[in-house]
N, C-alpha and C. Protein backbone atom coordinates (compact mmCIF):
# COMPACT_ATOMS: atom_id res chain seq x y z
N UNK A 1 -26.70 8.71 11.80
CA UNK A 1 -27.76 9.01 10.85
C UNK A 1 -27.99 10.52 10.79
N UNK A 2 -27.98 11.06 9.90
CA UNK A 2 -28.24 12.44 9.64
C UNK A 2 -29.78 12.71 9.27
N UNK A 3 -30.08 13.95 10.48
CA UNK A 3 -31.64 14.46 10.06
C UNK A 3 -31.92 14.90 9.41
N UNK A 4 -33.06 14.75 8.55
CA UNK A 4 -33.67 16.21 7.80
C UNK A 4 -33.95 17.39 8.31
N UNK A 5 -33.44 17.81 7.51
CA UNK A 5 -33.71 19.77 7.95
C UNK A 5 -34.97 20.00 7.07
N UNK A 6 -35.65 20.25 7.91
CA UNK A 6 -37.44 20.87 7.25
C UNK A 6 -37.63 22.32 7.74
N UNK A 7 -37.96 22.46 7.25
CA UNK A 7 -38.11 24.39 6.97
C UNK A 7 -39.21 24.61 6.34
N UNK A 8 -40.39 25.42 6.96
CA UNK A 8 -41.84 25.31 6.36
C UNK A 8 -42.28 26.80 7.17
N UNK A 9 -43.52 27.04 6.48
CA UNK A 9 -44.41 28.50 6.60
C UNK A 9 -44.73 28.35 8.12
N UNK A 10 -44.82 29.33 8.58
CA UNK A 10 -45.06 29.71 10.02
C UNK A 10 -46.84 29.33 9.81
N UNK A 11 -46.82 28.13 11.17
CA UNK A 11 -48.19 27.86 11.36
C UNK A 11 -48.48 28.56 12.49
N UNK A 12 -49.62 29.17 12.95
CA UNK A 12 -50.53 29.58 14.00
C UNK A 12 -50.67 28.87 15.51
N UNK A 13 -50.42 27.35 14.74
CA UNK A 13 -50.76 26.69 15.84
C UNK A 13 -49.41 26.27 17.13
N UNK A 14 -48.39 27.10 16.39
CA UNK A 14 -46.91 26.63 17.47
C UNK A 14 -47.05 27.86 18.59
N UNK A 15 -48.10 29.22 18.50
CA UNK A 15 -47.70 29.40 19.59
C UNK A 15 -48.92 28.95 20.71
N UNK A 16 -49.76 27.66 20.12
CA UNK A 16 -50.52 26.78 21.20
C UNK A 16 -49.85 25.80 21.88
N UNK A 17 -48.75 25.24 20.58
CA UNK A 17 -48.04 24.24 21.62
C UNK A 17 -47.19 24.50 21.82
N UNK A 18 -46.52 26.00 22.00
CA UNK A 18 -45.72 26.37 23.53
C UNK A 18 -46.43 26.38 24.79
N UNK A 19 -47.94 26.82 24.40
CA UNK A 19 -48.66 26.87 25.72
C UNK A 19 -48.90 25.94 26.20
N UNK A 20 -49.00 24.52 25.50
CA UNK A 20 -49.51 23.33 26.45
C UNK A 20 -47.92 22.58 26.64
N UNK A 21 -46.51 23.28 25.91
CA UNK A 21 -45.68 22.46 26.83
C UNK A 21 -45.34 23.35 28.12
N UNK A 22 -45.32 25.08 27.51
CA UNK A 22 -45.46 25.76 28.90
C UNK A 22 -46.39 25.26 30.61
N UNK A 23 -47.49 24.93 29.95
CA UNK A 23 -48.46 24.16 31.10
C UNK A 23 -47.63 23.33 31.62
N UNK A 24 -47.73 22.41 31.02
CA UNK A 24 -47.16 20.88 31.73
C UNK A 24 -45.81 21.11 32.34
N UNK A 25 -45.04 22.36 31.76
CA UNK A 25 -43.85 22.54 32.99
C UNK A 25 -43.69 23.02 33.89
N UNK A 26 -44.99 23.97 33.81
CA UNK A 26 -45.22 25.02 35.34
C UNK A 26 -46.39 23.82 36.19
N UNK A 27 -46.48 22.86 35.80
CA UNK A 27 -46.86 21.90 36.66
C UNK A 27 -45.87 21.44 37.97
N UNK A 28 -44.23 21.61 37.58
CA UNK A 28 -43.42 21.16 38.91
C UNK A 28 -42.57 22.22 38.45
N UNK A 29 -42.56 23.38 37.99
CA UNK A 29 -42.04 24.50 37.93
C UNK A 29 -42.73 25.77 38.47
N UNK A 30 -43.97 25.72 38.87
CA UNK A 30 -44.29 27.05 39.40
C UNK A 30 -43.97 27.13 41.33
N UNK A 31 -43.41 28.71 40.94
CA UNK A 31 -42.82 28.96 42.13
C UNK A 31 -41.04 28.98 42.27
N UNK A 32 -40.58 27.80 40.74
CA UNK A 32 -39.45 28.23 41.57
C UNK A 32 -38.62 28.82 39.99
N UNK A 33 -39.28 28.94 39.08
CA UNK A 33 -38.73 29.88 37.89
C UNK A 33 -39.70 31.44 37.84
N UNK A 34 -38.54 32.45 37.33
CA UNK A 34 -39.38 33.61 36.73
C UNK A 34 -40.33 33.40 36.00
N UNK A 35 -39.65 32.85 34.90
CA UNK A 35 -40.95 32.51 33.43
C UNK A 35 -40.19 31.58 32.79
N UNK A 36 -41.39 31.47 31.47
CA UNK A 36 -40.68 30.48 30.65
C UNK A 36 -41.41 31.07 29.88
N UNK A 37 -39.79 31.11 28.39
CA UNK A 37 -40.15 31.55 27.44
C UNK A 37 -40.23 30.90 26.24
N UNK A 38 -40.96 32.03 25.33
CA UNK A 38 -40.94 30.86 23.70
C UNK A 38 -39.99 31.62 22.55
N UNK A 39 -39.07 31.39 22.50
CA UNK A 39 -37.88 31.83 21.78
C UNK A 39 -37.51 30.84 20.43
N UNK A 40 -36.63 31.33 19.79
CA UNK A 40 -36.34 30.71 18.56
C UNK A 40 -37.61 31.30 17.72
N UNK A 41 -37.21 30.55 15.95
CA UNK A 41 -38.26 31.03 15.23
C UNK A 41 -39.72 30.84 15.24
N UNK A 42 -39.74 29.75 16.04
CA UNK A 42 -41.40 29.53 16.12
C UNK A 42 -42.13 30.33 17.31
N UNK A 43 -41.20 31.50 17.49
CA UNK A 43 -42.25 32.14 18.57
C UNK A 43 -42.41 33.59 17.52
N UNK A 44 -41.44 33.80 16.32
CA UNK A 44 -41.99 35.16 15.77
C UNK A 44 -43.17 34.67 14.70
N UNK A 45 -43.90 35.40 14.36
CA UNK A 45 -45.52 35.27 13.50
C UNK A 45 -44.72 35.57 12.45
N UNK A 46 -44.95 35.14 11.30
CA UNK A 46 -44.83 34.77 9.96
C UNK A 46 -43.61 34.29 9.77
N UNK A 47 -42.94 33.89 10.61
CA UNK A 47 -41.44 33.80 10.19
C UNK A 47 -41.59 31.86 10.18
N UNK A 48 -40.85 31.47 8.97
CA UNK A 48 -40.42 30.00 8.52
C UNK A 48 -39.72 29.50 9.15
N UNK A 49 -39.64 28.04 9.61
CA UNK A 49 -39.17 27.44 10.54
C UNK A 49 -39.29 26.06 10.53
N UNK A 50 -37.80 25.42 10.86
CA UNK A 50 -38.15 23.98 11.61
C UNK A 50 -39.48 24.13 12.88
N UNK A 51 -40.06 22.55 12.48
CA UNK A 51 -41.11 22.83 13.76
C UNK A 51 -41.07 22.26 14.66
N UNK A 52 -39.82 22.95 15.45
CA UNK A 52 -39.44 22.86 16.64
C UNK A 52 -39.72 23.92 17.86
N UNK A 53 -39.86 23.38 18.65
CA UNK A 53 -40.74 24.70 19.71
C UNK A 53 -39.23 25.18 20.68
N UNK A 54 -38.74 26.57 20.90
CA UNK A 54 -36.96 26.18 21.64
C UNK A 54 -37.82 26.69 23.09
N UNK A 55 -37.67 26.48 23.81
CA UNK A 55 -38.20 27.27 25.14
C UNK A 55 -37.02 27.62 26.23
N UNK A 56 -37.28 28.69 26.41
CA UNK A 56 -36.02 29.38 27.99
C UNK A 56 -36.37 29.10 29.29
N UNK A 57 -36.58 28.22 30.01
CA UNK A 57 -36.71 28.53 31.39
C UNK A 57 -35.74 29.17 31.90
N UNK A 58 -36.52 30.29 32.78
CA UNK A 58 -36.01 31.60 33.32
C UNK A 58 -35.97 31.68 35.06
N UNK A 59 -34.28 31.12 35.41
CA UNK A 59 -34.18 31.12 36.79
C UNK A 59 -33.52 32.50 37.55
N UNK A 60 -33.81 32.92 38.62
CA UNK A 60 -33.21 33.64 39.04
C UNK A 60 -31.55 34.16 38.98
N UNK A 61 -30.86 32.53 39.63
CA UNK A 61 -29.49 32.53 39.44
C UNK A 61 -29.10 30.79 39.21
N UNK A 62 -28.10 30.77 38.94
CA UNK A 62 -27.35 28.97 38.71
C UNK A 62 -27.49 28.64 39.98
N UNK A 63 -27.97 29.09 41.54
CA UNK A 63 -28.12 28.66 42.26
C UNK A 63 -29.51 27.71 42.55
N UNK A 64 -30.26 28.06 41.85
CA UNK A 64 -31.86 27.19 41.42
C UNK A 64 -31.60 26.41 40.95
N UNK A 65 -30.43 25.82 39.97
CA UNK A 65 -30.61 24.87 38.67
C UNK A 65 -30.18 23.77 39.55
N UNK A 66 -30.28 22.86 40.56
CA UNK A 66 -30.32 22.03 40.95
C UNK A 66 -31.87 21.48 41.30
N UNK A 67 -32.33 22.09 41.62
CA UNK A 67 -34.00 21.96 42.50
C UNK A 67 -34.59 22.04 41.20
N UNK A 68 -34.61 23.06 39.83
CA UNK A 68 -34.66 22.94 38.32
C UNK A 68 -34.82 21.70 38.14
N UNK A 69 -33.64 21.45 37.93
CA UNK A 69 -33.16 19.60 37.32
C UNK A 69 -33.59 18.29 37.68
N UNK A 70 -33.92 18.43 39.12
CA UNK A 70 -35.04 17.76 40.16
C UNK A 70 -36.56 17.55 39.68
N UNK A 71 -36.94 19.07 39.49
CA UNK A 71 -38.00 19.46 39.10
C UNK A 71 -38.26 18.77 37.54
N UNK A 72 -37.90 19.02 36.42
CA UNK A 72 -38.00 18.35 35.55
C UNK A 72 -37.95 17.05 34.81
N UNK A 73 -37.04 16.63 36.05
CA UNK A 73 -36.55 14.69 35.71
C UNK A 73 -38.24 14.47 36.09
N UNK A 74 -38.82 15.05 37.16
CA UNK A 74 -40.08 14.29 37.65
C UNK A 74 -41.35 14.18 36.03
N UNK A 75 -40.90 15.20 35.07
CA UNK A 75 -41.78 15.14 33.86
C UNK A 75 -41.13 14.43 32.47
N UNK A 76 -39.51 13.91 33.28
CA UNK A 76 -39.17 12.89 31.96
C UNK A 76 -38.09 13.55 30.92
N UNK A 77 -37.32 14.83 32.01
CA UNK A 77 -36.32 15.34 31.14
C UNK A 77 -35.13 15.05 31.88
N UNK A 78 -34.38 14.85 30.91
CA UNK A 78 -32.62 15.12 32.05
C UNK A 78 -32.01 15.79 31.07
N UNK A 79 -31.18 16.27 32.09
CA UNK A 79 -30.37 17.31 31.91
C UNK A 79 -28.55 16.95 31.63
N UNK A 80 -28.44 17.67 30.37
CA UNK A 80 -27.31 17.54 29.40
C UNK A 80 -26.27 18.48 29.23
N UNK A 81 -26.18 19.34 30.73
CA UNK A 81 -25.27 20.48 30.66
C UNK A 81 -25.54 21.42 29.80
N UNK A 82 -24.50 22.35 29.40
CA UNK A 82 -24.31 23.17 28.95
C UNK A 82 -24.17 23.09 27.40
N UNK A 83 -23.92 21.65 26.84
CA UNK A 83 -23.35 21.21 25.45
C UNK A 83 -22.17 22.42 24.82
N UNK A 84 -21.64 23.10 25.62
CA UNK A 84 -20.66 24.37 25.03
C UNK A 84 -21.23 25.91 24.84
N UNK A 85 -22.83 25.89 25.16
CA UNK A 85 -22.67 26.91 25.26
C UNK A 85 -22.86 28.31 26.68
N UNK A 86 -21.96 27.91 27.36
CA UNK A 86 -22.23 28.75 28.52
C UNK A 86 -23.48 29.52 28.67
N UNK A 87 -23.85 29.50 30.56
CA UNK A 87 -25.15 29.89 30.54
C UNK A 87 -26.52 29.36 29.64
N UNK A 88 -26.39 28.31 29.21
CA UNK A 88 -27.54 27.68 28.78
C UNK A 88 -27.61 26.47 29.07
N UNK A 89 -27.89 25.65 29.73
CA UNK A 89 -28.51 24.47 30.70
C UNK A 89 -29.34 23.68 29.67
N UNK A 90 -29.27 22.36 29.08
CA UNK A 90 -29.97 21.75 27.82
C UNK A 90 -30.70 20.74 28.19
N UNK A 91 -31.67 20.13 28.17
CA UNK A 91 -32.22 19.02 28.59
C UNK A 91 -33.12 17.84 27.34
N UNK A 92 -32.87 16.85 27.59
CA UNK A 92 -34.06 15.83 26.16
C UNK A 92 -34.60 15.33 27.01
N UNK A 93 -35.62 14.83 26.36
CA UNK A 93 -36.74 13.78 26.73
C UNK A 93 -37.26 12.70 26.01
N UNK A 94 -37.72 11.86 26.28
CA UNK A 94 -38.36 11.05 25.61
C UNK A 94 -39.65 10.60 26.03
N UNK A 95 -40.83 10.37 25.33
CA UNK A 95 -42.31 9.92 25.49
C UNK A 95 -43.21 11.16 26.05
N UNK A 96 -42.82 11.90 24.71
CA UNK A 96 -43.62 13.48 24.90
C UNK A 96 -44.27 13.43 23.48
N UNK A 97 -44.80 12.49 23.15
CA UNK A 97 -45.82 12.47 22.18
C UNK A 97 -46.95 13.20 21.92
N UNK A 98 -47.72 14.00 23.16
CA UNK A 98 -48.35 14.47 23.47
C UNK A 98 -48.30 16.08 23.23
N UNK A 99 -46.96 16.12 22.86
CA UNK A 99 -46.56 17.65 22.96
C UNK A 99 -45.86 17.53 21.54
N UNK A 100 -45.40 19.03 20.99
CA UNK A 100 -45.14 19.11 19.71
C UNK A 100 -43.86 19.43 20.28
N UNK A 101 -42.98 18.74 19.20
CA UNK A 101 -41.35 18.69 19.39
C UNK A 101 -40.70 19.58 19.65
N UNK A 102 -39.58 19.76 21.08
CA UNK A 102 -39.17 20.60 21.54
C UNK A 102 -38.11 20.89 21.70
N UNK A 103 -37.20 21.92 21.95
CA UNK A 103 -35.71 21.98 22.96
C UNK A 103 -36.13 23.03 23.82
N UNK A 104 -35.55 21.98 25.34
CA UNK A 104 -35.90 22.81 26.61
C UNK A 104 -35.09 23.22 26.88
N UNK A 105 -34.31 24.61 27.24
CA UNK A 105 -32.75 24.98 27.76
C UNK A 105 -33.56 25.76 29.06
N UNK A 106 -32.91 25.73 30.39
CA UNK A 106 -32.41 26.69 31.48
C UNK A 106 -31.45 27.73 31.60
N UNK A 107 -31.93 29.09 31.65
CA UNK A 107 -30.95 30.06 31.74
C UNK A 107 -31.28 30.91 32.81
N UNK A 108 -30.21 31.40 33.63
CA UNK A 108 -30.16 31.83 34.74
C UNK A 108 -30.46 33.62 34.21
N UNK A 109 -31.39 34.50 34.89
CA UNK A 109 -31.85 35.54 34.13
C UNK A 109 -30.82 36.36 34.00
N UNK A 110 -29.38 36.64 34.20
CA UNK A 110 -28.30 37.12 33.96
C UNK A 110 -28.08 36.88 32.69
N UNK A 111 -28.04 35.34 32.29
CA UNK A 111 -27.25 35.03 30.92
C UNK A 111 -27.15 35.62 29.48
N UNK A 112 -25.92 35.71 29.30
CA UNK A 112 -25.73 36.21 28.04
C UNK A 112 -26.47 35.73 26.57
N UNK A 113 -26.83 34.19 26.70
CA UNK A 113 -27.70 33.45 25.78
C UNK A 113 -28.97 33.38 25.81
N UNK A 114 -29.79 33.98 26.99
CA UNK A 114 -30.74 34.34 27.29
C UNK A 114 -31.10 35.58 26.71
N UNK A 115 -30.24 36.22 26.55
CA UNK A 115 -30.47 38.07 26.19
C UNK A 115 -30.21 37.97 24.99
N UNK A 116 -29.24 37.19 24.32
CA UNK A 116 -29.53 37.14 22.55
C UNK A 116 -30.71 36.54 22.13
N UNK A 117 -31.17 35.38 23.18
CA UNK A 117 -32.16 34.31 22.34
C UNK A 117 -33.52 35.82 22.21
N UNK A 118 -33.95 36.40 23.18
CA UNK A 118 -34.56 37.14 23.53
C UNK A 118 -35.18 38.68 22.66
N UNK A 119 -33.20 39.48 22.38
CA UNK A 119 -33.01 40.59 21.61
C UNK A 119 -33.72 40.30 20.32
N UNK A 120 -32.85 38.86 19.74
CA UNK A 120 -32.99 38.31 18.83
C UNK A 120 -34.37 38.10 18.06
N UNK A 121 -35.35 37.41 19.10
CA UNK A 121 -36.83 37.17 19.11
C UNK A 121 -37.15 38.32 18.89
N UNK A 122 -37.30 39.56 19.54
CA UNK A 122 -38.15 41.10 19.82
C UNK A 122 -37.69 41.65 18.56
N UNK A 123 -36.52 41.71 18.22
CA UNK A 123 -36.62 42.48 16.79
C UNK A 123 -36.99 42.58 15.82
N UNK A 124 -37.14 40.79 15.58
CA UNK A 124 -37.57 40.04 14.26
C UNK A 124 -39.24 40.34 14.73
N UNK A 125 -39.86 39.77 15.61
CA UNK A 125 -41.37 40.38 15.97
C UNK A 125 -41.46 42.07 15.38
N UNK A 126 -40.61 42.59 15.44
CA UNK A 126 -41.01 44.17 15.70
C UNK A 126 -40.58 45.02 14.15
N UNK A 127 -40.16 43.88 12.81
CA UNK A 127 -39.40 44.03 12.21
C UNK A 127 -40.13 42.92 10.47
N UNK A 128 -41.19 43.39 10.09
CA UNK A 128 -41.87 42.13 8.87
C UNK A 128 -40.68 41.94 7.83
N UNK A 129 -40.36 43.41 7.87
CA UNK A 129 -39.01 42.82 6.17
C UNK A 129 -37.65 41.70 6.77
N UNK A 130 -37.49 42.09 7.57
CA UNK A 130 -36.67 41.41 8.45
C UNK A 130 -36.75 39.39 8.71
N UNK A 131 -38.34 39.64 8.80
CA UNK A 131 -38.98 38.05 9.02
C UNK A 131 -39.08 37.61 7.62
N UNK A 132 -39.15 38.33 6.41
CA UNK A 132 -39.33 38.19 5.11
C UNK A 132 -38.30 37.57 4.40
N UNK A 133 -36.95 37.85 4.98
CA UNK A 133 -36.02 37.84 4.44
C UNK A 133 -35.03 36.47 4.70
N UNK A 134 -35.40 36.19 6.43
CA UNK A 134 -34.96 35.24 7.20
C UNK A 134 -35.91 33.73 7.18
N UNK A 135 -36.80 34.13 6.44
CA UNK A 135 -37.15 33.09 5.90
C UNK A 135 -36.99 32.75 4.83
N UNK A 136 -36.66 33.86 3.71
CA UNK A 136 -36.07 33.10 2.36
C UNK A 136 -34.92 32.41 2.76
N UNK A 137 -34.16 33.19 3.25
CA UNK A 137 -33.12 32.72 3.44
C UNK A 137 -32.59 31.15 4.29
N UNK A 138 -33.93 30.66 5.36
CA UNK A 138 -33.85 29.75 5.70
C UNK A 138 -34.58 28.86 5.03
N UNK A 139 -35.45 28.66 4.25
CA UNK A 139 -36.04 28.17 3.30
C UNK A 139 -34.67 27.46 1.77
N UNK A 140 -34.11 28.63 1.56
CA UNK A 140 -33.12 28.67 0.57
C UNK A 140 -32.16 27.33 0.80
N UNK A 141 -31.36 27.81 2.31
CA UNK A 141 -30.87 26.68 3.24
C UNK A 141 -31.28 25.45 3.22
N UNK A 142 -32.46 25.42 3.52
CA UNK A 142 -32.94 24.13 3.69
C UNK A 142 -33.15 23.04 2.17
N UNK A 143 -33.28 23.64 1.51
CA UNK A 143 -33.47 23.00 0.15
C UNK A 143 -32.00 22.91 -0.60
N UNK A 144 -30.90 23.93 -0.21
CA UNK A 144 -29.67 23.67 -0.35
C UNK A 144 -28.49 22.29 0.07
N UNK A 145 -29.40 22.24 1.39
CA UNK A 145 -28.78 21.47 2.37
C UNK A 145 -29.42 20.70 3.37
N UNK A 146 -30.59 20.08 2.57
CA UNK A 146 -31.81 19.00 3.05
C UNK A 146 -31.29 18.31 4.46
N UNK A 147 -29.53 17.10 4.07
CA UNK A 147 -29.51 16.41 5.14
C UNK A 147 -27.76 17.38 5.83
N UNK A 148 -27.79 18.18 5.69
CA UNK A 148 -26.05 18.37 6.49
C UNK A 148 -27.02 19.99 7.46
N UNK A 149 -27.43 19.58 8.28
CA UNK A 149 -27.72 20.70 9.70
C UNK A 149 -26.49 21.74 9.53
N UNK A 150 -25.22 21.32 9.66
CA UNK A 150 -24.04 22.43 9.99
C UNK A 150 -24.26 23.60 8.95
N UNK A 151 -23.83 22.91 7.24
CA UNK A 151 -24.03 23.70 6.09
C UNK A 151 -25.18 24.78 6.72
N UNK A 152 -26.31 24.43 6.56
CA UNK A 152 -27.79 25.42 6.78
C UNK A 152 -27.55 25.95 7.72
N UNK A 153 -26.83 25.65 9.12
CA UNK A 153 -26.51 26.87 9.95
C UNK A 153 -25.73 27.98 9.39
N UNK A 154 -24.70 27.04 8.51
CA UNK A 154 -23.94 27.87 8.10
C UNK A 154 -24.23 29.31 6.92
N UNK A 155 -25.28 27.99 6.26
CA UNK A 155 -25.86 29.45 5.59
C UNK A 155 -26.67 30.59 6.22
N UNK A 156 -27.21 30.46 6.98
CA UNK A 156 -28.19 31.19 7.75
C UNK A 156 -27.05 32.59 8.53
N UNK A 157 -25.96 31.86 8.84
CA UNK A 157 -25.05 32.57 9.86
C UNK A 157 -24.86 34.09 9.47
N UNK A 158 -25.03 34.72 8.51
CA UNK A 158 -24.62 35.93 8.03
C UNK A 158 -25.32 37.12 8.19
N UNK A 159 -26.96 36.34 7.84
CA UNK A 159 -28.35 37.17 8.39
C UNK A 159 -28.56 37.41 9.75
N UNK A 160 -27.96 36.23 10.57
CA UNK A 160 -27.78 35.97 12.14
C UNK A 160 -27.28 37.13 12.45
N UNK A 161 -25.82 37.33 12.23
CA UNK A 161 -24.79 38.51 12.65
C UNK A 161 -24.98 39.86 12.43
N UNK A 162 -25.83 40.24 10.82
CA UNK A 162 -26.16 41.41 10.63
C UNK A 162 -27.28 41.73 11.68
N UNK A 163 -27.93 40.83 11.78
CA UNK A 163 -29.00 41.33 13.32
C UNK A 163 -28.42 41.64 14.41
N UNK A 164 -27.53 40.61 14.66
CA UNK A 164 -26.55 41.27 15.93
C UNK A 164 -25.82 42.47 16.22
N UNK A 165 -25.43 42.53 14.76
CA UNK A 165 -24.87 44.05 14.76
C UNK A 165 -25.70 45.38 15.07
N UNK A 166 -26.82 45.28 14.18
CA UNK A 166 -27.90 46.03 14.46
C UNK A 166 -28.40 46.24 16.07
N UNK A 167 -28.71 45.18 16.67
CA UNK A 167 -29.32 45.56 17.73
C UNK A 167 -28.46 45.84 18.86
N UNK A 168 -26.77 45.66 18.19
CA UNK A 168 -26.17 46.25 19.28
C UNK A 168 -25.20 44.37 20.56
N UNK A 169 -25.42 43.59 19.85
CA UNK A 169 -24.67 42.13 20.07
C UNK A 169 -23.55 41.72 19.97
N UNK A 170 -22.81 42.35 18.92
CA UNK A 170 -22.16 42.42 18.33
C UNK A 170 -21.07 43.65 17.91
């Protein structure tokens, strides 16, 4: 079954429910992560977005991500590897009703997918024409390509790279 791709105006209220899924994970996460972050588009202000919350938990080294994985099964996540993309650790859940829809990844504070998700985030924050643009453009996508996810990545992919280039990623 193929999902809808929804793409809508940046609400106010996603960076509350990073904070209450942030809470509930530093419930059997504090002490043994750096931080946890709110990455992807719903952590920059005005910028359009699926409303999906992406979050980084931030470990020291891949030597934590066992006691991690421990740690999180106890709140109802397991853990799904890497799905291909090195240095990023993926996890689902189910019967998180309570919380606004998420993807949880683990990255060891070295990682290379950690430092794009990151670069990526700070520029677009630091950058309005930039957020202006990446939302037409994902907006555009989305109404182009309602049910095929790949297409809309695919469209999106070009604005992606010119950022990368810019900040030096690439």
């Amino acid at each position: 079954m193929k999902k809808h791709v929804v793409v809508q105006p940046y609400e106010k209220t996603w960076a509350d429910d990073f904070v209450a899924i942030r809470d509930e994970l530093d419930t059997v996460l504090h002490g043994l992560v750096l931080r946890i972050e709110h990455v992807g588009s719903t952590s920059v202000e005005g910028l359009s977005a699926k409303p999906i919350i992406d979050i980084d938990v931030v470990i020291r080294d891949r030597a934590d991500l066992p006691e991690v994985i421990s740690a999180l099964q106890k709140l109802g996540y397991s853990h799904e590897g890497d799905q291909g993309i090195p240095g990023r650790e993926a996890f689902k859940y189910e019967g998180k009703e309570h919380l606004r829809k998420h993807h949880l990844y683990v990255c060891a504070s070295d990682s290379e997918e950690l430092k794009r998700h990151l670069a990526f985030r700070d520029y677009l924050r630091s950058d309005p024409d930039a957020v202006a643009e990446y939302s037409r453009i994902k907006e555009e996508g989305a109404k182009l390509y309602p049910w095929d996810i790949d297409k809309y990545i695919e469209h999106k992919a070009p604005f992606i790279e010119s950022v990368y280039k810019r900040i030096g990623l690439l």
